[in-house]
Protein backbone atom coordinates (compact mmCIF):
# COMPACT_ATOMS: atom_id res chain seq x y z
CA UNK A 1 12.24 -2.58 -5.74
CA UNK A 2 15.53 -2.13 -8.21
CA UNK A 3 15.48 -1.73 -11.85
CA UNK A 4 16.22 -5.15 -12.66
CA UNK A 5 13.54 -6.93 -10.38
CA UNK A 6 11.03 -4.05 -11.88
CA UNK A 7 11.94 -5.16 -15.34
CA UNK A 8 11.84 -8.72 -14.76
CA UNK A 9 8.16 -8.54 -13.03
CA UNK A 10 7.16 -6.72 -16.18
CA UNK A 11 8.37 -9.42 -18.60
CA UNK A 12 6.96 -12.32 -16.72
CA UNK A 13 4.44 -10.66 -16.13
CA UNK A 14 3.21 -10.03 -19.66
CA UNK A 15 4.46 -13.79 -20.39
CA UNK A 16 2.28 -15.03 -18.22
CA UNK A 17 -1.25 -12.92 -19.21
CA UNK A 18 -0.38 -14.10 -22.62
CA UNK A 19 -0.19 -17.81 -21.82
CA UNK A 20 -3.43 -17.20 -19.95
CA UNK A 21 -5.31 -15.81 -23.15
CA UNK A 22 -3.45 -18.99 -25.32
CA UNK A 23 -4.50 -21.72 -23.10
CA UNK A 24 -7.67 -20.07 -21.62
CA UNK A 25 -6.71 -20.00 -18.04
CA UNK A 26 -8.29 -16.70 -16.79
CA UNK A 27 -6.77 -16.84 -13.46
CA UNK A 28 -3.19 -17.07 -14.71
CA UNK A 29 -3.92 -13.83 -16.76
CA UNK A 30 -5.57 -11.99 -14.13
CA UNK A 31 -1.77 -12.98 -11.90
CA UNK A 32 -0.07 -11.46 -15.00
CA UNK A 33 -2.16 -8.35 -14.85
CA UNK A 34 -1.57 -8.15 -11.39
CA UNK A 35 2.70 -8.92 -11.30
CA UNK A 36 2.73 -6.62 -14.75
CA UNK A 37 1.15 -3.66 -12.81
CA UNK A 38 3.38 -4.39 -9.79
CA UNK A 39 6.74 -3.89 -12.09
CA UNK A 40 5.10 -0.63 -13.06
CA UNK A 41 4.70 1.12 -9.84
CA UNK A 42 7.50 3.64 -9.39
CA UNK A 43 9.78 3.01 -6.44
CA UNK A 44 11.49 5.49 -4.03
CA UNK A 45 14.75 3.63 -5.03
CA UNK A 46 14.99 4.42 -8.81
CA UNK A 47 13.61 7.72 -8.74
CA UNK A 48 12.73 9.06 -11.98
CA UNK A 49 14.79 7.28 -14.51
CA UNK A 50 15.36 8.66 -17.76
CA UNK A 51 17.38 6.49 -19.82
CA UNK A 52 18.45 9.10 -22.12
CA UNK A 53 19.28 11.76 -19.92
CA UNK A 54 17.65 15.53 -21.19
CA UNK A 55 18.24 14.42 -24.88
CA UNK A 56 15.03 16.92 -25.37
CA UNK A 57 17.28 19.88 -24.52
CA UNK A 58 19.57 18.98 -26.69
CA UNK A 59 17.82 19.70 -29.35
């Protein structure tokens, strides 16, 4: 899975567990659990990102 596609399942994702809890659909939240969890898994492909590098040993 890339970055991007991880990202996106995250957002709609989220978007979708909280349109579950607003209009009381239980089943939609549960899919948004599910598709947030899924954008969440680490993948072989990214490796272990760090978006700002070894700013820790910097310092």
């Amino acid at each position: 899975m890339s970055k991007t596609r991880a990202v996106k399942d995250r957002i709609v994702g989220k978007t979708k567990q909280i349109a579950g809890e607003i209009v009381g659909d239980q089943a939609l939240h549960e899919e948004g659990k599910d598709q947030e969890n899924k954008g969440e898994q680490p993948s072989e492909e990214t490796g272990d990102l760090k978006p700002f590098g070894n700013l820790d040993r910097l310092t």
